[in-house]
Protein backbone atom coordinates (compact mmCIF):
# COMPACT_ATOMS: atom_id res chain seq x y z
CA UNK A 1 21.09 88.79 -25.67
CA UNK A 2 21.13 86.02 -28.83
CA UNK A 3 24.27 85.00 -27.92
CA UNK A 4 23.39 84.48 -23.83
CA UNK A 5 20.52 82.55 -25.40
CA UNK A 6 22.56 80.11 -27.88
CA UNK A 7 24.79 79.31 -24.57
CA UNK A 8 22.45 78.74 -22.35
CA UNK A 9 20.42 75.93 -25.03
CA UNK A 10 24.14 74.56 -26.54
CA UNK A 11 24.38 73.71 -22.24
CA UNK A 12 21.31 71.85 -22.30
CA UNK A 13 21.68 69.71 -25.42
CA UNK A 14 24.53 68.15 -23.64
CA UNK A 15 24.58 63.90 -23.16
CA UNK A 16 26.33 61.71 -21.18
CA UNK A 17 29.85 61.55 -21.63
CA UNK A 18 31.40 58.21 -21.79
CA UNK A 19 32.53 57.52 -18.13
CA UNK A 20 29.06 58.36 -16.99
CA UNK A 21 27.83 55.87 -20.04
CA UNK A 22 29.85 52.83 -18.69
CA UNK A 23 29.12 53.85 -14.80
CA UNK A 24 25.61 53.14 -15.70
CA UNK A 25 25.67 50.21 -18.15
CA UNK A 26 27.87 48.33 -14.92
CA UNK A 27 25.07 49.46 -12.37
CA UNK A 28 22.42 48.02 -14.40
CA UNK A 29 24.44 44.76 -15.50
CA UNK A 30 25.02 44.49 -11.62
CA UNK A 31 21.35 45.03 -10.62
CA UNK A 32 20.43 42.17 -13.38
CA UNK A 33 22.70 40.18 -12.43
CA UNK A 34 21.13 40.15 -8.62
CA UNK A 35 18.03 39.77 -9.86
CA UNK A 36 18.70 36.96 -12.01
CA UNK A 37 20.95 35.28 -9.41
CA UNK A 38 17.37 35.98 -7.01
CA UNK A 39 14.94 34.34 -9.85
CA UNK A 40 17.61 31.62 -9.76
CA UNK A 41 17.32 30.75 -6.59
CA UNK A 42 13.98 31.22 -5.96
CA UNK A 43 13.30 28.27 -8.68
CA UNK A 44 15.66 26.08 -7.57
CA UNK A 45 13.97 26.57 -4.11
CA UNK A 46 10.70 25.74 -5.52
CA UNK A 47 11.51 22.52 -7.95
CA UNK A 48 13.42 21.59 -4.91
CA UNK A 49 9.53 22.14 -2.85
CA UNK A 50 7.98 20.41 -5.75
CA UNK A 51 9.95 17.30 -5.49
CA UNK A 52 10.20 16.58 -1.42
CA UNK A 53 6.26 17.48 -2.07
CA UNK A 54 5.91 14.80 -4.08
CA UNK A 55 8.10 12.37 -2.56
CA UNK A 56 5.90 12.97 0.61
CA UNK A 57 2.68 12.52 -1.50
CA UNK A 58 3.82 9.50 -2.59
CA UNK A 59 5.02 7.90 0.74
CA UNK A 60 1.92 8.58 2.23
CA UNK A 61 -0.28 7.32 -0.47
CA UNK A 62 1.65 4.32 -0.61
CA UNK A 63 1.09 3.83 3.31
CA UNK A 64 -2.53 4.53 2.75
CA UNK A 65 -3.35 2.37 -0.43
CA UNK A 66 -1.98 -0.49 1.61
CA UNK A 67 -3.00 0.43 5.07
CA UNK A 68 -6.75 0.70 3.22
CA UNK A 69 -6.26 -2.55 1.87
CA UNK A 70 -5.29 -4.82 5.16
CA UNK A 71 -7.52 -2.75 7.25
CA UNK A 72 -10.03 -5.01 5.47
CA UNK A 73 -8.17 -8.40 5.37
CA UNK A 74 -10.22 -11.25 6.39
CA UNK A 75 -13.81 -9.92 5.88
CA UNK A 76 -15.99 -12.51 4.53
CA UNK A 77 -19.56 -11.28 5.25
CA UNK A 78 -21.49 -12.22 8.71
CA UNK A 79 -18.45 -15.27 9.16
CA UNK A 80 -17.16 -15.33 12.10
CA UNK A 81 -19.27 -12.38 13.63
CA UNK A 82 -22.32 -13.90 15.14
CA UNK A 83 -23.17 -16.53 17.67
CA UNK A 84 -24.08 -19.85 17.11
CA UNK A 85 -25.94 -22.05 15.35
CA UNK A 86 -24.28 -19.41 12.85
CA UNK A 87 -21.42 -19.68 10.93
CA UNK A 88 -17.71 -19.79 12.89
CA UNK A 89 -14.45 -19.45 11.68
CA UNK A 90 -12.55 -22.46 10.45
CA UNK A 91 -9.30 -23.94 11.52
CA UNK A 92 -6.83 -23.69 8.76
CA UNK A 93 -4.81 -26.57 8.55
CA UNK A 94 -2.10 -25.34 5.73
CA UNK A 95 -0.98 -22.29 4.18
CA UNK A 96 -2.57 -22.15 0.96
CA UNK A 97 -0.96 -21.34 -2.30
CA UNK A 98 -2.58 -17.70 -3.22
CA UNK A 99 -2.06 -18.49 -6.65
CA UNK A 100 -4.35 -21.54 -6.91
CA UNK A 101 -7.23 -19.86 -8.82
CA UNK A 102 -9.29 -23.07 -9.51
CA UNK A 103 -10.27 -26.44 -8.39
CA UNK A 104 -10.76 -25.21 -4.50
CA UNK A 105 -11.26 -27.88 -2.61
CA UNK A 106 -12.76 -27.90 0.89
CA UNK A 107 -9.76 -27.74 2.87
CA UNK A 108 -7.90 -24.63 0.29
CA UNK A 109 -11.55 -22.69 0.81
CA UNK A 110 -11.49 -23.15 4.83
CA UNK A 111 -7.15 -22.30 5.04
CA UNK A 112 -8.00 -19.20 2.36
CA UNK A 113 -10.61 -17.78 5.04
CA UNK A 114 -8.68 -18.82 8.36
CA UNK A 115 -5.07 -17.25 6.51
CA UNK A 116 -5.96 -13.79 4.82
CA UNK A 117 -2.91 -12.17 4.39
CA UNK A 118 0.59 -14.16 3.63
CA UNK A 119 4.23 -12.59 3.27
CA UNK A 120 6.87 -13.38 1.28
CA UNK A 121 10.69 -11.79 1.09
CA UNK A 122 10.12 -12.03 -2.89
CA UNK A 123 8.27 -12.94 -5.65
CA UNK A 124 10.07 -16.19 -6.74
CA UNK A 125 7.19 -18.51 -5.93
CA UNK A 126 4.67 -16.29 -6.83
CA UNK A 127 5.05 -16.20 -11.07
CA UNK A 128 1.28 -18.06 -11.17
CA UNK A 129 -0.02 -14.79 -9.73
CA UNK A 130 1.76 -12.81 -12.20
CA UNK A 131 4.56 -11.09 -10.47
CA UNK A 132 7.65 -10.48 -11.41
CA UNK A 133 10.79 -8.65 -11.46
CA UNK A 134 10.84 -8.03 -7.85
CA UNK A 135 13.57 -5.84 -6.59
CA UNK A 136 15.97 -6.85 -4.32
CA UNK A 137 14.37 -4.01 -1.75
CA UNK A 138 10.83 -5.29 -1.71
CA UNK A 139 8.75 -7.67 0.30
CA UNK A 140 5.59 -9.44 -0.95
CA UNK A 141 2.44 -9.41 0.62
CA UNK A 142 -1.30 -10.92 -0.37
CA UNK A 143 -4.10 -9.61 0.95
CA UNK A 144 -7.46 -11.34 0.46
CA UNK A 145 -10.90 -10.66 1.62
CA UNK A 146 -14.45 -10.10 0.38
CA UNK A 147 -15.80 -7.49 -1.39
CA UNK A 148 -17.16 -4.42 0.90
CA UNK A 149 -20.07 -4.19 -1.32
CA UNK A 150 -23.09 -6.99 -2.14
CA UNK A 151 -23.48 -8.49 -5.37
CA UNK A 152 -25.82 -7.21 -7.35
CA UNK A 153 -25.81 -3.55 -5.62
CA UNK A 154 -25.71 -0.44 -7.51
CA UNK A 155 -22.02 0.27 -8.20
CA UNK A 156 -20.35 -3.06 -6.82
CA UNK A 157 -18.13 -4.21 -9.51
CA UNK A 158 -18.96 -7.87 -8.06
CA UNK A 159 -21.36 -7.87 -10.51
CA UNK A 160 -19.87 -8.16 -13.13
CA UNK A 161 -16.70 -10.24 -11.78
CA UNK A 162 -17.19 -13.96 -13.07
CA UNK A 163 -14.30 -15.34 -10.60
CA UNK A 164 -15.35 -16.55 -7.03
CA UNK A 165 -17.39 -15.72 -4.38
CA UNK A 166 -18.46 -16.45 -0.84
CA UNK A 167 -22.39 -16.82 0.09
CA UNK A 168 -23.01 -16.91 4.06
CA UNK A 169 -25.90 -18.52 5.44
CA UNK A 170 -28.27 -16.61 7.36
CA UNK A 171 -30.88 -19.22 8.01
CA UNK A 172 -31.13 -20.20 11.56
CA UNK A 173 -32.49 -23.29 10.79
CA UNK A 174 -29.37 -23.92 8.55
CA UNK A 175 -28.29 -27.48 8.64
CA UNK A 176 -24.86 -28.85 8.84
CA UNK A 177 -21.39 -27.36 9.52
CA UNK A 178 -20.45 -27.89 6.17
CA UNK A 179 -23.22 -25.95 4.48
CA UNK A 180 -22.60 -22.86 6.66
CA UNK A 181 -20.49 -21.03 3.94
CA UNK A 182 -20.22 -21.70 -0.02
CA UNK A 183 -17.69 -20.42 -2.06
CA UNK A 184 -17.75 -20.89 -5.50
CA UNK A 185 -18.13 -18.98 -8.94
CA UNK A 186 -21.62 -20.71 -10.32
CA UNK A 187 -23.38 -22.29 -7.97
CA UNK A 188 -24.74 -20.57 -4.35
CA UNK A 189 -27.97 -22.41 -2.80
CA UNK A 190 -27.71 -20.92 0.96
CA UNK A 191 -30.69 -18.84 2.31
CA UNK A 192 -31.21 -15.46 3.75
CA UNK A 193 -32.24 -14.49 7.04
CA UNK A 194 -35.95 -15.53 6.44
CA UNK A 195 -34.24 -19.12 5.29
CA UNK A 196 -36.60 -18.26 1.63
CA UNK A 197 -34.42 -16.26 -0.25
CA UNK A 198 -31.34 -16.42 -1.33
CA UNK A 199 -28.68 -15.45 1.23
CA UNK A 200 -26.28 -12.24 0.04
CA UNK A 201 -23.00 -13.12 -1.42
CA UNK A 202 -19.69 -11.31 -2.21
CA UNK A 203 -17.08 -11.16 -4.64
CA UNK A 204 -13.73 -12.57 -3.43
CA UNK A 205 -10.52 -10.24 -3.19
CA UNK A 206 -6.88 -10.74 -3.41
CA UNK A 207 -4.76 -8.11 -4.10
CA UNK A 208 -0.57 -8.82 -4.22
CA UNK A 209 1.65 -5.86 -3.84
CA UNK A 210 5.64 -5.48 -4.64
CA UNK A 211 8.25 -3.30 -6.04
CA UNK A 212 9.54 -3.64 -8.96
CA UNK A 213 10.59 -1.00 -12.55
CA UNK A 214 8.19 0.37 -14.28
CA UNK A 215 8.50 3.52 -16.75
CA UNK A 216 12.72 3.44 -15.26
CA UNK A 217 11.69 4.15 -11.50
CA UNK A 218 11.10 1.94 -8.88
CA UNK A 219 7.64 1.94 -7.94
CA UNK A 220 4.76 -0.19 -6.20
CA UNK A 221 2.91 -2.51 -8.57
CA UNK A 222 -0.20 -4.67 -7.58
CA UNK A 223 -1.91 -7.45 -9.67
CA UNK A 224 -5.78 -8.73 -8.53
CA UNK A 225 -7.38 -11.19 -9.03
CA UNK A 226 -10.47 -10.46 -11.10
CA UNK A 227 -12.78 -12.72 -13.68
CA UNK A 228 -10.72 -15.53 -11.90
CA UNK A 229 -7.15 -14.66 -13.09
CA UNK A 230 -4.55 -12.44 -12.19
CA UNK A 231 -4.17 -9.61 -14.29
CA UNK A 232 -0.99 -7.95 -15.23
CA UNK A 233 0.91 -5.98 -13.02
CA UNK A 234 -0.34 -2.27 -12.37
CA UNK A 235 2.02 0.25 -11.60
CA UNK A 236 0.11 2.40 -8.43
CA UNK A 237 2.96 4.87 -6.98
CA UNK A 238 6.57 6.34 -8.81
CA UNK A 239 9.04 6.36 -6.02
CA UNK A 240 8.57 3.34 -3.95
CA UNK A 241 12.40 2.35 -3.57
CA UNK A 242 11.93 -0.12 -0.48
CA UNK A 243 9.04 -1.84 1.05
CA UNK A 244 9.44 -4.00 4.17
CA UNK A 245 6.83 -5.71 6.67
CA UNK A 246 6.87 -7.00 9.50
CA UNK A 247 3.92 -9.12 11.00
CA UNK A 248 2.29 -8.86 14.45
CA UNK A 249 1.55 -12.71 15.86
CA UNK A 250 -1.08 -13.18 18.91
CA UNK A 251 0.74 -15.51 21.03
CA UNK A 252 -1.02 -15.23 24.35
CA UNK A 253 -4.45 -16.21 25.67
CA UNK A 254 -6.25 -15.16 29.15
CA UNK A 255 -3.49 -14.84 31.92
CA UNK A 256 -0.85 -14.42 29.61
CA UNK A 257 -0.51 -18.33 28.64
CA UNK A 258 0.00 -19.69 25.08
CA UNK A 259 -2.84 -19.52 22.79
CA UNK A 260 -4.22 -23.23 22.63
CA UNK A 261 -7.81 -24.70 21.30
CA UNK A 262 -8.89 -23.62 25.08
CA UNK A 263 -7.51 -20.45 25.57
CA UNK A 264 -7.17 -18.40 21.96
CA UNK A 265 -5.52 -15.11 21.51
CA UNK A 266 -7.26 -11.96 22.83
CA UNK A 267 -6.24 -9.99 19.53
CA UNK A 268 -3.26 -8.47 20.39
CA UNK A 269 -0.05 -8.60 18.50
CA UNK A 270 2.68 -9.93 21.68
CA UNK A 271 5.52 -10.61 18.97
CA UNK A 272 6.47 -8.87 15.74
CA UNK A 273 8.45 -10.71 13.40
CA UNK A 274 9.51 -10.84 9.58
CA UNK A 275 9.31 -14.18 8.43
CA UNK A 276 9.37 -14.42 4.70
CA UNK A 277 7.21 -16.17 4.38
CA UNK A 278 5.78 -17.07 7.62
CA UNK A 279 4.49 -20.83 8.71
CA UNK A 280 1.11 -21.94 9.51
CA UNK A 281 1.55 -21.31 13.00
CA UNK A 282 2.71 -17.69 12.39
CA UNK A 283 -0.02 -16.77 9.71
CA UNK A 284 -3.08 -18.03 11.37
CA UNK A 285 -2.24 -15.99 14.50
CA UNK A 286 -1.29 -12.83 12.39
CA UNK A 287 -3.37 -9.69 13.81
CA UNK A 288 -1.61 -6.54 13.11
CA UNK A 289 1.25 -5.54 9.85
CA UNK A 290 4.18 -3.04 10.39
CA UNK A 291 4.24 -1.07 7.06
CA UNK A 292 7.69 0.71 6.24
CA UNK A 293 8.23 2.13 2.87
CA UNK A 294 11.24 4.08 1.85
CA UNK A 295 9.89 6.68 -0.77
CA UNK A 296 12.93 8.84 -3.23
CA UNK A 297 12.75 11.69 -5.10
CA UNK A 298 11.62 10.80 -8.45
CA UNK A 299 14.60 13.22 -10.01
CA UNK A 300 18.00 14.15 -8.89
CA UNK A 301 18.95 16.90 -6.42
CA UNK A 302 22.44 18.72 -8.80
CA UNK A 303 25.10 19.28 -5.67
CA UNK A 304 23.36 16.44 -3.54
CA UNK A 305 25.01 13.30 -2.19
CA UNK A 306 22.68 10.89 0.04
CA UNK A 307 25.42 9.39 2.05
CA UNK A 308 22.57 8.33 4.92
CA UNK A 309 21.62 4.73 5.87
CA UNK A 310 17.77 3.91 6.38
CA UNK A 311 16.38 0.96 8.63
CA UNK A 312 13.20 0.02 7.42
CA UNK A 313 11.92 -1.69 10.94
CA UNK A 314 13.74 -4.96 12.06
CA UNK A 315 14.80 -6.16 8.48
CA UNK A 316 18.97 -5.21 7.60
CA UNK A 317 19.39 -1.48 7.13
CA UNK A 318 19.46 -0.37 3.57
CA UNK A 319 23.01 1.16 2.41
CA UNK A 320 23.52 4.39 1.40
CA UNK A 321 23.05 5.10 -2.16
CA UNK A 322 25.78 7.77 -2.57
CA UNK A 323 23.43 8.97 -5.73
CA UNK A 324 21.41 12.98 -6.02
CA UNK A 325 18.31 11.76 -4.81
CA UNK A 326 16.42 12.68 -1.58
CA UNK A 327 14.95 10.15 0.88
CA UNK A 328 12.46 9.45 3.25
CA UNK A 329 11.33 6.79 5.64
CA UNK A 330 7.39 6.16 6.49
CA UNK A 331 6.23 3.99 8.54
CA UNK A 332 2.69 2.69 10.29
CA UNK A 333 1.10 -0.31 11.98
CA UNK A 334 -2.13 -1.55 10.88
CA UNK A 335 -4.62 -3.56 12.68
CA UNK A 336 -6.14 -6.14 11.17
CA UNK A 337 -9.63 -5.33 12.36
CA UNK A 338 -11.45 -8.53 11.07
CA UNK A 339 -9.14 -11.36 12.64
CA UNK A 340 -8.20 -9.41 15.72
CA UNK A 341 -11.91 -8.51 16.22
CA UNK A 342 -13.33 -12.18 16.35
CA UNK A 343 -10.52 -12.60 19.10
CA UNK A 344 -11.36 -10.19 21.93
CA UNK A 345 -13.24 -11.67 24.61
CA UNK A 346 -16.08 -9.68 25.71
């Protein structure tokens, strides 16, 4: 009977032996290795996520920072917007030079209202404003309009802004032509509606936007003008690798015949074209801006080779890069409510 017993327990203190040992350690080492190979992939899917999410953010940010911006080109108050004996638009009779941040005569002040966005292919002429280093891949485009907000109101930062501004009369008994509008940075003597107090004025905007490096990557940059000088270039979006516009001219009056003094434009963009930079012909008739922007990855794809060509609307396509990063075009057409508006013929 004791010796049945010591069997029976020498049987079951018995291990592994050493094939069984091994058989196991390679099982395990296998089912690691798929699981590691599964975390593996699984990140790479996810950075991969991460970056064409941001690249995507950034595209459409950059459409909508500008798209927000000319949307309100060529505001300037009640000008233009109500019927006589009220204020009208002027005529421009030159391009003005965006840069010119003093000494506005009456001529610059009537071409900066009747002009209120201008393109260039680069930055070259613009180092007044404050921009430089321009890629090669970038248009330029100013944007200028009045503040959406009154000065003096809770919040508007044309309060504080010492630079210029535009006052609108809205006294119907307002004299002359020439005092229909003032814009200055000290002095505004036009009257309100009740031709008593003093009519509401706003703080002038211009806003430039380009590409150029910042922080290694190419991104969009804008300088303003604010206190009556540019300031230094601020660096909006990472990504921005191309940025190309094209601009939509009114052409055609009533019946389809060229716009003249007796038959203006019905605010419709007939022609699109990318002058760089346009003529006085071309920008006073402008009514509508193509946006394209080409938007990268802001790192490196490892195994990825962009070998694809991009055409960024009418301009010369852009060459492949042959580099890791990931690309995408985005494109939109904004109106440019304000000019286009005063144009449509009831």
């Amino acid at each position: 009977m004791n010796n049945h017993l010591s069997f029976r327990m020498s049987r079951s203190q018995q291990g592994l032996s050493l094939i069984e040992l091994m058989i196991s350690i390679t099982l395990g080492m296998l089912i690691v290795a798929a699981l590691l190979a599964l975390y593996l992939n699984i990140t790479r899917t996810n950075t991969e996520m991460a970056k064409a999410n941001r690249q995507i953010e950034n595209g459409r940010f950059a459409i909508q920072v500008l798209q927000n911006d000319l949307v309100h080109a060529g505001f300037w108050g009640r000008l233009g917007y109500t019927q006589p004996p009220a204020p009208a638009m002027p005529t421009p009779t030159a391009v003005h030079d965006p840069c010119v941040v003093a000494g506005w005569d009456d001529a610059y002040k009537r071409n900066l209202l009747a002009i209120p966005v201008q393109g260039f292919a680069d930055g070259n002429t613009l180092g007044a404003c404050n921009v430089a280093n321009v890629l090669p891949s970038s248009d330029v485009i100013v944007v200028q309009r009045a503040n959406n907000c009154i000065f003096g109101a809770t919040g508007c930062d044309g309060g504080a802004d010492i630079g210029p501004h535009i006052q609108i009369s809205a006294c119907r008994t307002a004299a002359p032509p020439e005092a229909e509008f003032v814009i200055d940075s000290a002095t505004f003597p036009l009257k309100g509606k009740n031709c008593v107090a003093p009519a509401e004025r706003r703080k002038i905007i211009s806003n430039i936007y380009y590409l150029a490096t910042s922080n290694n990557l190419p991104t969009l940059m804008r300088v303003r003008l604010v206190n009556g000088v540019y300031t230094a270039p601020e660096p909006l979006i990472e990504g921005i690798e191309a940025l190309r516009f094209e601009y939509g001219i009114d052409t055609l009056g009533r019946n389809g015949l060229p716009i003249s003094n007796t038959n203006p434009g019905d605010g419709s963009a007939d022609d699109y074209v990318t002058c760089a930079p346009c003529d006085l012909g071309q920008l006073s008739n402008v009514v509508a801006v193509k946006i394209h922007v080409l938007a990268r990855n802001l790192e490196a794809t490892p195994g990825y080779t962009d070998t694809k060509t991009y055409q960024l609307g009418a301009t010369p396509h852009i060459a492949a890069a042959n580099d890791g990063f990931k690309r995408h075009v985005f494109s939109t057409t904004v109106r440019l409510v304000n000019p286009s508006g005063r144009r449509e013929m009831p």
